[in-house]
PDB file of N, CA and C in Angstrom:
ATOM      1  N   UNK A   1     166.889-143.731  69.338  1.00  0.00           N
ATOM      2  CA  UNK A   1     166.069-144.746  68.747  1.00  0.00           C
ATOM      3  C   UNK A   1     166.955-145.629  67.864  1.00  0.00           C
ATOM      4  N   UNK A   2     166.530-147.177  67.892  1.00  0.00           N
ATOM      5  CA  UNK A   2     167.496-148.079  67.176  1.00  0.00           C
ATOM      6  C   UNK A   2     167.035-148.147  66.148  1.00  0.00           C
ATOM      7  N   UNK A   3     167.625-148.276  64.963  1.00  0.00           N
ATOM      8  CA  UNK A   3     167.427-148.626  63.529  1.00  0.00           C
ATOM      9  C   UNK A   3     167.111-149.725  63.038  1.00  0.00           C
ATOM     10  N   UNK A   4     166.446-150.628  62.320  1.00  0.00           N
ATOM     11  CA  UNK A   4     166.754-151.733  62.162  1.00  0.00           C
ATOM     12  C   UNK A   4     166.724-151.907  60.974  1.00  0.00           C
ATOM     13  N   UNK A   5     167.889-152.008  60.018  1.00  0.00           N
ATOM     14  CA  UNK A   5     168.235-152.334  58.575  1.00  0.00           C
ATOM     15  C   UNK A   5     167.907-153.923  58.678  1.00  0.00           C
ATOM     16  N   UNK A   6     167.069-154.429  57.239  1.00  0.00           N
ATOM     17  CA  UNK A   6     167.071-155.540  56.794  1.00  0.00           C
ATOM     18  C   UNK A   6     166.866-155.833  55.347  1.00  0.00           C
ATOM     19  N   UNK A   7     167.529-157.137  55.254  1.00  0.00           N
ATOM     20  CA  UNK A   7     167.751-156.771  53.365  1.00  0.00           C
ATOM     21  C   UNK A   7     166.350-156.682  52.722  1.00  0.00           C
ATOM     22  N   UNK A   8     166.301-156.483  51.402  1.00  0.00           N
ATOM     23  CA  UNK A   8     165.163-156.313  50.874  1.00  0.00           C
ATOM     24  C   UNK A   8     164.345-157.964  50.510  1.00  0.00           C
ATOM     25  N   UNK A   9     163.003-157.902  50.365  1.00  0.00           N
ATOM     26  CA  UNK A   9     162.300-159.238  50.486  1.00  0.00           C
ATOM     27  C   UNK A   9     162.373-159.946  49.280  1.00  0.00           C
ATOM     28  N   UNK A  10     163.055-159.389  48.165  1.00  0.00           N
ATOM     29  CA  UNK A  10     163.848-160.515  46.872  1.00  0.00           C
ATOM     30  C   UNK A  10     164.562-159.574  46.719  1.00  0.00           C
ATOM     31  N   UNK A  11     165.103-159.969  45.731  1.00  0.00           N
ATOM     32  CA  UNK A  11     166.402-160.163  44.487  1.00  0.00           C
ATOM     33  C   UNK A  11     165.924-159.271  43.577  1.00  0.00           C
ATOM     34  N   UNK A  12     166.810-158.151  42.945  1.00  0.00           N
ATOM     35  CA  UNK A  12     166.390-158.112  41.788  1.00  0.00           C
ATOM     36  C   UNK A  12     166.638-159.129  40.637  1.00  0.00           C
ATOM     37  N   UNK A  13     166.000-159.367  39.665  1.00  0.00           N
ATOM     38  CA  UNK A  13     165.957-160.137  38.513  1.00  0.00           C
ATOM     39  C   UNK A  13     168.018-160.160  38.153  1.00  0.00           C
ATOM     40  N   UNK A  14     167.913-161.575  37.989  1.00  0.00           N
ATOM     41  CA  UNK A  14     169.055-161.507  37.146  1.00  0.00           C
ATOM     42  C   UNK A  14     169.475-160.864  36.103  1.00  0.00           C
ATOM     43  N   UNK A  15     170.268-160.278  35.005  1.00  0.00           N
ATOM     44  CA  UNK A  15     170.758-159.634  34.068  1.00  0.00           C
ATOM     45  C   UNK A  15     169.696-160.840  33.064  1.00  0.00           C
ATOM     46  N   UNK A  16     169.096-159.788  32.087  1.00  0.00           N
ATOM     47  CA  UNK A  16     168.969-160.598  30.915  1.00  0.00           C
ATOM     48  C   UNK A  16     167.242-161.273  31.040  1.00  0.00           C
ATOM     49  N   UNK A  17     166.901-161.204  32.350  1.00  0.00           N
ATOM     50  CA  UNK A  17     165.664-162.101  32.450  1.00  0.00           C
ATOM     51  C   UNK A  17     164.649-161.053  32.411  1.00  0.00           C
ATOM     52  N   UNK A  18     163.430-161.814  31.705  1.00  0.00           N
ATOM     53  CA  UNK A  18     162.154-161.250  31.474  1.00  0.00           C
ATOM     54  C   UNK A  18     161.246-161.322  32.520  1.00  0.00           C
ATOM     55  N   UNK A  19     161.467-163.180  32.441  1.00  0.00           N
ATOM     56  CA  UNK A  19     159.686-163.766  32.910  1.00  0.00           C
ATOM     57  C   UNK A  19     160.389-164.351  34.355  1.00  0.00           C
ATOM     58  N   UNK A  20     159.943-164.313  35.711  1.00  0.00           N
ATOM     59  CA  UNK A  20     160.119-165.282  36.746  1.00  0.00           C
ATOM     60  C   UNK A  20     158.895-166.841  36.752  1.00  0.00           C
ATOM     61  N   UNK A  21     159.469-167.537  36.607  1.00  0.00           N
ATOM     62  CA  UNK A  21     158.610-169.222  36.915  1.00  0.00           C
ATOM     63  C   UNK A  21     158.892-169.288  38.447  1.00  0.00           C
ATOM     64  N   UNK A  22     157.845-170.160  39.235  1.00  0.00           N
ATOM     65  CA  UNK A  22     158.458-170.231  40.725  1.00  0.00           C
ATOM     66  C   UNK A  22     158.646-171.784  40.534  1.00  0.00           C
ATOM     67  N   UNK A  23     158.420-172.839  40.203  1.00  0.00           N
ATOM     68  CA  UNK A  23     158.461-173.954  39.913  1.00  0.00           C
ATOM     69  C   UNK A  23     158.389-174.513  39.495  1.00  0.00           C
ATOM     70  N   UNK A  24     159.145-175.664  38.532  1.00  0.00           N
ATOM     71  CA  UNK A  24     159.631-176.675  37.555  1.00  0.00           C
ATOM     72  C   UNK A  24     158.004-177.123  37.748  1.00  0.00           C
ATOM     73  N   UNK A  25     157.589-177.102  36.205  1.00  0.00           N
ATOM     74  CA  UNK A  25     155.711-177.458  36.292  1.00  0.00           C
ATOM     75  C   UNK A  25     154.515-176.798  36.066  1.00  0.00           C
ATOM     76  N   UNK A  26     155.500-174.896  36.538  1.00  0.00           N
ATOM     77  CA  UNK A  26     154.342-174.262  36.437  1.00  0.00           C
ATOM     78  C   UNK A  26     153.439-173.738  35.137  1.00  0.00           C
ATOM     79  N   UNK A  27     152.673-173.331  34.906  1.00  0.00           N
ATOM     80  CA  UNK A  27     152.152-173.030  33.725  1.00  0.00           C
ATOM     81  C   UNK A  27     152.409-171.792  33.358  1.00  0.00           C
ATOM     82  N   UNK A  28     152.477-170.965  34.324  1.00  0.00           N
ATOM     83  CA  UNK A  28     153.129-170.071  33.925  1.00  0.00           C
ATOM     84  C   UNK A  28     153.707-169.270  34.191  1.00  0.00           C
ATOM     85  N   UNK A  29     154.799-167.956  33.614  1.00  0.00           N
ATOM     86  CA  UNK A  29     155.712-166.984  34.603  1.00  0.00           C
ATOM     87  C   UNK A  29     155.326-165.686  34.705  1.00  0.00           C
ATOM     88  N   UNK A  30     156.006-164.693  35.482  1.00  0.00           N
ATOM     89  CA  UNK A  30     155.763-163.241  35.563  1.00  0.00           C
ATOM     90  C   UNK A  30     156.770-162.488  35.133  1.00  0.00           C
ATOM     91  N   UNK A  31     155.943-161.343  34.234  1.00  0.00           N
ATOM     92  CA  UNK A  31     157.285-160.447  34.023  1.00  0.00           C
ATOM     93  C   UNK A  31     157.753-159.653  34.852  1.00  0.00           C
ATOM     94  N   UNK A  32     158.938-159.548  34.638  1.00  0.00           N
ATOM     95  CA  UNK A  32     159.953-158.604  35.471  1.00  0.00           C
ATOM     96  C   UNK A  32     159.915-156.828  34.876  1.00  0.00           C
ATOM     97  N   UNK A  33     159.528-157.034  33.873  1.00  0.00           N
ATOM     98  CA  UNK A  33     159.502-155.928  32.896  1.00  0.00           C
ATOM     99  C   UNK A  33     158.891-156.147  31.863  1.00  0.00           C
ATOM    100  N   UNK A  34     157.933-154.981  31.104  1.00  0.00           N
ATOM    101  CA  UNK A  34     157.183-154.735  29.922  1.00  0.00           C
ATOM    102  C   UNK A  34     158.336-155.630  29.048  1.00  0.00           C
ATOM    103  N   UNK A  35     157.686-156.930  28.389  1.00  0.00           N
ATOM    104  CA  UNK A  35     158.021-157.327  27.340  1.00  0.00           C
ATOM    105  C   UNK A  35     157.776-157.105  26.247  1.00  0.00           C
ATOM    106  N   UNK A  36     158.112-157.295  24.479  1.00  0.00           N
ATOM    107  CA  UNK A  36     157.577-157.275  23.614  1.00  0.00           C
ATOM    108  C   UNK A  36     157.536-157.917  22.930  1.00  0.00           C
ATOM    109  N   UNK A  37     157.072-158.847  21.864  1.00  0.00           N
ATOM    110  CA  UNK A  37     157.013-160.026  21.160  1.00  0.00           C
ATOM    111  C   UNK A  37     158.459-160.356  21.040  1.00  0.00           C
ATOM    112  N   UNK A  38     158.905-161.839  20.492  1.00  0.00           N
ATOM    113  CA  UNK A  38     159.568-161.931  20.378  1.00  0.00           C
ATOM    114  C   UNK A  38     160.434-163.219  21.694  1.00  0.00           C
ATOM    115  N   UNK A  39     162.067-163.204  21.395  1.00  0.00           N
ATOM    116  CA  UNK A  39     162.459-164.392  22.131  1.00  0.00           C
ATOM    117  C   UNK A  39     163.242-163.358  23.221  1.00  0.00           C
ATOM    118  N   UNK A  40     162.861-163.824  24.369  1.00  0.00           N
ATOM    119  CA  UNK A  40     163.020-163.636  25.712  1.00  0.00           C
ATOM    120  C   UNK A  40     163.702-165.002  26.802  1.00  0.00           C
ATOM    121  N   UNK A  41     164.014-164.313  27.609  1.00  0.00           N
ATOM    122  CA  UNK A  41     164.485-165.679  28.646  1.00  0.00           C
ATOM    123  C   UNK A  41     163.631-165.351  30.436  1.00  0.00           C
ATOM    124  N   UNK A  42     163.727-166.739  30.704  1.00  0.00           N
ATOM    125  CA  UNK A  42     163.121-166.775  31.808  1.00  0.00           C
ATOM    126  C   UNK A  42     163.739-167.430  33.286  1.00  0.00           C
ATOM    127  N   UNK A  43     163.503-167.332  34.174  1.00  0.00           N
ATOM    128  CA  UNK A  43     164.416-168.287  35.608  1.00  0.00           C
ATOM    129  C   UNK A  43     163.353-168.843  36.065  1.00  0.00           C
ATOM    130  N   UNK A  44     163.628-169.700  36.743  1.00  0.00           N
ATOM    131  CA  UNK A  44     162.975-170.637  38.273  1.00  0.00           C
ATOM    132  C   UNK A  44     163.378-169.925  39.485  1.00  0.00           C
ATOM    133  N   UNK A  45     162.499-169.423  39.742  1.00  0.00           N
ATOM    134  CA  UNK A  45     163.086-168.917  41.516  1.00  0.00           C
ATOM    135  C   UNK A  45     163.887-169.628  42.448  1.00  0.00           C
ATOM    136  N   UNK A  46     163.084-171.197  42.198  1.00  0.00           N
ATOM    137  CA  UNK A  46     163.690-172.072  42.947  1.00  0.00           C
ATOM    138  C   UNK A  46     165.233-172.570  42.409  1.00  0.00           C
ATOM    139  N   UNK A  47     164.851-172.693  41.709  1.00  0.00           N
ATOM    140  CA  UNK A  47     166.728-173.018  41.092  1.00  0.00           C
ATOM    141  C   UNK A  47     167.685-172.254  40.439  1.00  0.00           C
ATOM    142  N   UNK A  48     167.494-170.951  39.703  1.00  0.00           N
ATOM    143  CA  UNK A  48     167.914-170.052  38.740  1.00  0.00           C
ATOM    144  C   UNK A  48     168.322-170.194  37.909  1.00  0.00           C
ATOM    145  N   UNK A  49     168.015-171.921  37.231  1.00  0.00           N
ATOM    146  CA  UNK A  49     168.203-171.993  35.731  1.00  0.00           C
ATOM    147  C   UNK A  49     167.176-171.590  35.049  1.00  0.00           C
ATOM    148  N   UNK A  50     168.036-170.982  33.584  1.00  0.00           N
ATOM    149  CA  UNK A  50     166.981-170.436  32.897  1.00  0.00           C
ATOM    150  C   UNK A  50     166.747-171.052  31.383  1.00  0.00           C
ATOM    151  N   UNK A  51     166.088-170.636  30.982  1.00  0.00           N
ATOM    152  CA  UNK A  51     165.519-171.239  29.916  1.00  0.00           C
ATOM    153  C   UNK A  51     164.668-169.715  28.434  1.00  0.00           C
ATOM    154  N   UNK A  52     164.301-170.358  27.532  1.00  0.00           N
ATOM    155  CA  UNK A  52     164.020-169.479  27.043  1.00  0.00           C
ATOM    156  C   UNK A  52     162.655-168.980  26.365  1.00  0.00           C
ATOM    157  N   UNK A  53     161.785-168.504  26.128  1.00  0.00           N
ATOM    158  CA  UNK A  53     160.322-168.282  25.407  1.00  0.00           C
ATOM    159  C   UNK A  53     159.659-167.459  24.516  1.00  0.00           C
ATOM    160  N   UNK A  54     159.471-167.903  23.664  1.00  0.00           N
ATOM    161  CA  UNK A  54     159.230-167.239  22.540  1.00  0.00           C
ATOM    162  C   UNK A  54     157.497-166.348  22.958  1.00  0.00           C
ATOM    163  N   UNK A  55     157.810-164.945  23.063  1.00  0.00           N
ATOM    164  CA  UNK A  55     156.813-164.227  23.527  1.00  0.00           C
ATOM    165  C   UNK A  55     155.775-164.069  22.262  1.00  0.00           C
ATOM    166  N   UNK A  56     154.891-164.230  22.299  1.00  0.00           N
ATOM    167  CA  UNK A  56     153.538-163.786  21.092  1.00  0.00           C
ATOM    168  C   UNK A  56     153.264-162.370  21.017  1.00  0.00           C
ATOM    169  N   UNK A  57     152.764-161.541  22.333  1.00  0.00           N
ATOM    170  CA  UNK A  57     152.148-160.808  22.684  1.00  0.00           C
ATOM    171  C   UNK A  57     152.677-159.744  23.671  1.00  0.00           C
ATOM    172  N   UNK A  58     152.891-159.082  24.223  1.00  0.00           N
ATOM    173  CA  UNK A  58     153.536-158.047  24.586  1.00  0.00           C
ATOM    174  C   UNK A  58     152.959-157.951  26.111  1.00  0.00           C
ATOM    175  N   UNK A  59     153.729-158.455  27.056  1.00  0.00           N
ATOM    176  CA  UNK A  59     153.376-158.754  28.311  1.00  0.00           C
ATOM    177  C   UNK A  59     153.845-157.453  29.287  1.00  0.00           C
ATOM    178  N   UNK A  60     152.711-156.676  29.587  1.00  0.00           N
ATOM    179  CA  UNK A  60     152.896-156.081  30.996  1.00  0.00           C
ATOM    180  C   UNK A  60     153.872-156.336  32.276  1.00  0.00           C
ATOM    181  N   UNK A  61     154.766-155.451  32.589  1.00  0.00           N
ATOM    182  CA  UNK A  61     155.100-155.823  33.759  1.00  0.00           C
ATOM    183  C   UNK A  61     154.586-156.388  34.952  1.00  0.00           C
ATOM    184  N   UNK A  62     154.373-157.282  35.489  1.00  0.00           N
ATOM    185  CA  UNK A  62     153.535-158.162  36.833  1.00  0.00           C
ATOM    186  C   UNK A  62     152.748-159.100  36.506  1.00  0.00           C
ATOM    187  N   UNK A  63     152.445-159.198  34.619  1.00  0.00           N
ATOM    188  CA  UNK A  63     151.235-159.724  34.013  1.00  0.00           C
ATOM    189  C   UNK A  63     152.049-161.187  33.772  1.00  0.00           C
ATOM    190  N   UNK A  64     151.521-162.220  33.533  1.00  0.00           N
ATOM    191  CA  UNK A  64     151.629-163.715  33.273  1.00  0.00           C
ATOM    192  C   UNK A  64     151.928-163.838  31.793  1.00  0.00           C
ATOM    193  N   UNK A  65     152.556-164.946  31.767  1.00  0.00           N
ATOM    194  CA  UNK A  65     152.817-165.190  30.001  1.00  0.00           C
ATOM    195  C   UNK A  65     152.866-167.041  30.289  1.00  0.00           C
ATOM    196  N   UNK A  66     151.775-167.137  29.330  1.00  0.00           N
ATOM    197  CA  UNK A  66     151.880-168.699  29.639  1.00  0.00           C
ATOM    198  C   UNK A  66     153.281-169.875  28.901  1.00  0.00           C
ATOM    199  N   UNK A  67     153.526-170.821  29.642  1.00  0.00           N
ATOM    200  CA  UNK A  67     155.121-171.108  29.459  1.00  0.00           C
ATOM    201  C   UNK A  67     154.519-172.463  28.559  1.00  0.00           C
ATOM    202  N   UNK A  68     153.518-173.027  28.068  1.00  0.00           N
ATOM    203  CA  UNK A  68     152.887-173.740  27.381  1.00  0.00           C
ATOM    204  C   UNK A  68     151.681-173.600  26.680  1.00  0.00           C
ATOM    205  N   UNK A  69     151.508-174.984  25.763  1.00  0.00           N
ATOM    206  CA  UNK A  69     150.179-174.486  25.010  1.00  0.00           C
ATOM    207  C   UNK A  69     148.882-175.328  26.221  1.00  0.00           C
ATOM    208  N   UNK A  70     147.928-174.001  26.244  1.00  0.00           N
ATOM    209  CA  UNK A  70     147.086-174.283  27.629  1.00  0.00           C
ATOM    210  C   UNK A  70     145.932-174.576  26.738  1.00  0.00           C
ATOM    211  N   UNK A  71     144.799-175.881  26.736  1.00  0.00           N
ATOM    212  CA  UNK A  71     143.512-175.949  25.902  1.00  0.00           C
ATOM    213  C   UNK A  71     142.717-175.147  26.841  1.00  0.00           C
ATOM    214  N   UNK A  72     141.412-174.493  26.442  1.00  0.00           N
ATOM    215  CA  UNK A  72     140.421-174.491  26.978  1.00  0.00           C
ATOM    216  C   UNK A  72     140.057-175.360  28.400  1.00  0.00           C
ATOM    217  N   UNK A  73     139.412-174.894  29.456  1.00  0.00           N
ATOM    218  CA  UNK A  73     139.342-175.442  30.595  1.00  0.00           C
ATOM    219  C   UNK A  73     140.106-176.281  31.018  1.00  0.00           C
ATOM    220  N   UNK A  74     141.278-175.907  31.174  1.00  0.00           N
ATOM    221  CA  UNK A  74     142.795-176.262  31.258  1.00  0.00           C
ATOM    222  C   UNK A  74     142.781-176.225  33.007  1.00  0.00           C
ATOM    223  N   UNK A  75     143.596-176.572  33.971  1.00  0.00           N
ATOM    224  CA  UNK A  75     144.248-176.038  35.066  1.00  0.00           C
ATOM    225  C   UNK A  75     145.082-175.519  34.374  1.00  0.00           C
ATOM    226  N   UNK A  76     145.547-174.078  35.268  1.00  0.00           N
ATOM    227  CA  UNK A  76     146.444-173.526  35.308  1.00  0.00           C
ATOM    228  C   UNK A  76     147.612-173.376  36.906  1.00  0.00           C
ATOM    229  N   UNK A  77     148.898-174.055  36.730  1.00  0.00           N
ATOM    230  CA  UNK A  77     149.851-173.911  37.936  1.00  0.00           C
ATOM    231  C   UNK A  77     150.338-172.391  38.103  1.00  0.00           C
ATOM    232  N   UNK A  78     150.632-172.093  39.295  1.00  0.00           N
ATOM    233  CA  UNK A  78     151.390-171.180  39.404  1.00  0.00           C
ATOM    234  C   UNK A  78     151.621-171.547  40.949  1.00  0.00           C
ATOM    235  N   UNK A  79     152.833-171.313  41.231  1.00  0.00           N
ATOM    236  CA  UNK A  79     153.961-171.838  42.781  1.00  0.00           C
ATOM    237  C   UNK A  79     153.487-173.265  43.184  1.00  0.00           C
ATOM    238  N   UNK A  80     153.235-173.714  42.311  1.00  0.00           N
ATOM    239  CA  UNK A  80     153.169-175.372  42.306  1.00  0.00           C
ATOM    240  C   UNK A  80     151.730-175.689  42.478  1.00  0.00           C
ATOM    241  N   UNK A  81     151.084-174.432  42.606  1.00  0.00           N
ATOM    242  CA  UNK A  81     149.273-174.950  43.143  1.00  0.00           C
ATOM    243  C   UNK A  81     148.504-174.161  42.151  1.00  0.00           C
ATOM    244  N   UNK A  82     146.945-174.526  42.221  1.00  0.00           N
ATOM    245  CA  UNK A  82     146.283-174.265  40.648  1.00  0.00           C
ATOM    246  C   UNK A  82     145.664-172.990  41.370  1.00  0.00           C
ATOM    247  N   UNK A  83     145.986-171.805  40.173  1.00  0.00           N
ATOM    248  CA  UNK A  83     145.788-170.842  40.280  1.00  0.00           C
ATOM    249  C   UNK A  83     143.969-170.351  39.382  1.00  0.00           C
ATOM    250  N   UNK A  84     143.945-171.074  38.645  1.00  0.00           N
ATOM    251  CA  UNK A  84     142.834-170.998  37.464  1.00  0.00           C
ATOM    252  C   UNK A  84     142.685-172.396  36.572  1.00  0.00           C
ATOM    253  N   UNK A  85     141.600-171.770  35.620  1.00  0.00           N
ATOM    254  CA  UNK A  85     140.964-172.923  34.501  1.00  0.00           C
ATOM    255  C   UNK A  85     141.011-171.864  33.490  1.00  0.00           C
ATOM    256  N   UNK A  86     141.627-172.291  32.533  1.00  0.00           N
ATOM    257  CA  UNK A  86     141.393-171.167  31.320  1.00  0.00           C
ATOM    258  C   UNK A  86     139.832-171.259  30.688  1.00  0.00           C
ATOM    259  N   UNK A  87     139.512-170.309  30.026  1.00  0.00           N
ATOM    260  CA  UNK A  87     137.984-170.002  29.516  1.00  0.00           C
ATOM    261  C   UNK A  87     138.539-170.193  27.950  1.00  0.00           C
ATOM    262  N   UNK A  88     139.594-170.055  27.405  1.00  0.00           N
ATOM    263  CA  UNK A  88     139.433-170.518  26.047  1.00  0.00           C
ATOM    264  C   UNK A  88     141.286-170.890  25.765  1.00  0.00           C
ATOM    265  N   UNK A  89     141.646-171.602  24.577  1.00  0.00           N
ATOM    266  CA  UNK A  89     142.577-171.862  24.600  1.00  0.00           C
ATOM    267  C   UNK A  89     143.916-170.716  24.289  1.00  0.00           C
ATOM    268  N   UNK A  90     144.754-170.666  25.215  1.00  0.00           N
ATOM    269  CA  UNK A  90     146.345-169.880  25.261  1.00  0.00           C
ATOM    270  C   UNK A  90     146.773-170.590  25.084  1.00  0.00           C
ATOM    271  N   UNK A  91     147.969-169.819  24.210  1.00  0.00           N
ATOM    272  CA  UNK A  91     149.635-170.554  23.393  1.00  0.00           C
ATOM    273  C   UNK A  91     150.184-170.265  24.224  1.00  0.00           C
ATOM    274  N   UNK A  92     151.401-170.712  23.997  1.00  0.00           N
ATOM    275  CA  UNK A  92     152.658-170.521  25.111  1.00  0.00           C
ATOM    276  C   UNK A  92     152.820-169.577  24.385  1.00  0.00           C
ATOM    277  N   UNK A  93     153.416-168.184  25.260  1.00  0.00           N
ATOM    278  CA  UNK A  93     153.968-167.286  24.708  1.00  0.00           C
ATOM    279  C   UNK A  93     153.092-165.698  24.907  1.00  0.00           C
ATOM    280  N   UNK A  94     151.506-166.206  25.305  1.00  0.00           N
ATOM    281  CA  UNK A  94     150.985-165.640  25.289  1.00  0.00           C
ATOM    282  C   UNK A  94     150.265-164.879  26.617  1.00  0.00           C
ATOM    283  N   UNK A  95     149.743-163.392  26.590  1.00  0.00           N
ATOM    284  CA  UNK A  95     149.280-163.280  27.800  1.00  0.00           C
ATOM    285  C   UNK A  95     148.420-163.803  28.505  1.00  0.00           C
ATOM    286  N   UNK A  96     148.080-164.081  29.636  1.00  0.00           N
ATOM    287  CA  UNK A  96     147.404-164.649  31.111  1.00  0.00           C
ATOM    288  C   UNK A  96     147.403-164.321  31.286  1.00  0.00           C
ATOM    289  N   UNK A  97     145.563-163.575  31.728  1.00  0.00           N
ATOM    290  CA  UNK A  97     144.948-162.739  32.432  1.00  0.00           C
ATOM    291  C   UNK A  97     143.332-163.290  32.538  1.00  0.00           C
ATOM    292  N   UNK A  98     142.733-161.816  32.363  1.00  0.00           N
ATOM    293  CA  UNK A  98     141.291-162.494  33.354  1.00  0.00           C
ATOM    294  C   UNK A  98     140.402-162.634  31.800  1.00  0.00           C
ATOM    295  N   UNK A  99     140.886-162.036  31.056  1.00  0.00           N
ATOM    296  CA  UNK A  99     140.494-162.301  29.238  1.00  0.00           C
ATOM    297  C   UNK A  99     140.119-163.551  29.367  1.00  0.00           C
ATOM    298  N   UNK A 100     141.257-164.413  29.606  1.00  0.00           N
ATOM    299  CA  UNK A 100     141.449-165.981  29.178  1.00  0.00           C
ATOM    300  C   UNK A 100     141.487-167.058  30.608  1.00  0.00           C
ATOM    301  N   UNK A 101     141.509-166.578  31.790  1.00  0.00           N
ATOM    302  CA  UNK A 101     141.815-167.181  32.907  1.00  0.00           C
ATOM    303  C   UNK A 101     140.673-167.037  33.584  1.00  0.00           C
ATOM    304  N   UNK A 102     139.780-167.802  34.494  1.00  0.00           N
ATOM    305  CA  UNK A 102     138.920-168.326  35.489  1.00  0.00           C
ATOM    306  C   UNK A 102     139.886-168.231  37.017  1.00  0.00           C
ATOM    307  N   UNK A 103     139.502-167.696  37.607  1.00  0.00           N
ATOM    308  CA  UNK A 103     139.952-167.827  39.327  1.00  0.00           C
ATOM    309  C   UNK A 103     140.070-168.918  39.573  1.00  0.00           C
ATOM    310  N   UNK A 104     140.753-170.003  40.417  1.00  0.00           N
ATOM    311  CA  UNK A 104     140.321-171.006  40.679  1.00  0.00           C
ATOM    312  C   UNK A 104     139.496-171.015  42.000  1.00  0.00           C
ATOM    313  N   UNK A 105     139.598-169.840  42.384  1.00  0.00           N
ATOM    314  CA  UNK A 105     138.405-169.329  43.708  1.00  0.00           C
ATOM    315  C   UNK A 105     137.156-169.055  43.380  1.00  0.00           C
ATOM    316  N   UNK A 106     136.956-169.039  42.107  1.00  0.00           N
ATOM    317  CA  UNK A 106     135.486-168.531  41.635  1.00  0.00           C
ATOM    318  C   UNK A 106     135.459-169.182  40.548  1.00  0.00           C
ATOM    319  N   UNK A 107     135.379-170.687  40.271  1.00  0.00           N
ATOM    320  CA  UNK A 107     135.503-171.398  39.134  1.00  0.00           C
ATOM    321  C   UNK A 107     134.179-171.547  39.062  1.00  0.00           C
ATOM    322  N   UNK A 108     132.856-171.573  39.404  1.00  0.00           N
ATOM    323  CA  UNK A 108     131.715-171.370  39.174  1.00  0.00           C
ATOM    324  C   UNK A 108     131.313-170.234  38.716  1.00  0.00           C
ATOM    325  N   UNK A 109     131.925-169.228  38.527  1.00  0.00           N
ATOM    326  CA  UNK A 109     131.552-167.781  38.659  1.00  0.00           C
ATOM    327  C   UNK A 109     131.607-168.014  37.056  1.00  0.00           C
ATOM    328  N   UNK A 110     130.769-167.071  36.602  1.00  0.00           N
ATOM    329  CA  UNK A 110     130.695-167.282  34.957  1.00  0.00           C
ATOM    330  C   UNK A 110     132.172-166.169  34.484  1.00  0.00           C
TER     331      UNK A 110
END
């Protein structure tokens, strides 16, 4: 029987990075790892410059941290397309989740 090795479907995270952004715009990134308050750095998938963000709140690994200050019934970007409407206003820095975030698939949904 033939084998078929193929590389893995990303990258691990660069040295040093927290949050992944997928695109210049987005609202917001994912962690790579349990963050904790405080100043952290982040990449663009698309380009791998990075940049840096002052964390509020202590972000879960896989969980969102918003990369701006978001008002109330805000769009929210994520990979260049709107992922949600926030339900009340997030700081940059802070977690994104279903607390503060609207589906944009169920934006009627209370």
């Amino acid at each position: 029987m033939e084998v078929l090795v193929t590389e893995p479907a990303s990258s691990p995270p660069p040295d040093g990075v927290a949050f992944l952004a997928h695109h210049r715009g987005d609202d917001v990134a994912v962690a790579v790892r349990d963050t904790a308050p405080g100043a952290a750095t982040a990449a663009y998938l698309e380009s791998g410059d990075r940049f840096g963000i002052n964390v509020r709140t202590s972000i879960p690994l896989g969980h969102k941290v918003a990369l701006r200050d978001l008002p109330a019934s805000e769009n929210v970007l994520e990979y260049g397309a709107l992922i949600g409407l926030t339900r009340v206003p997030v700081a940059a820095g802070e977690l994104v989740h279903t607390h503060n975030l609207r589906s944009a698939r169920w934006q009627k949904s209370v």
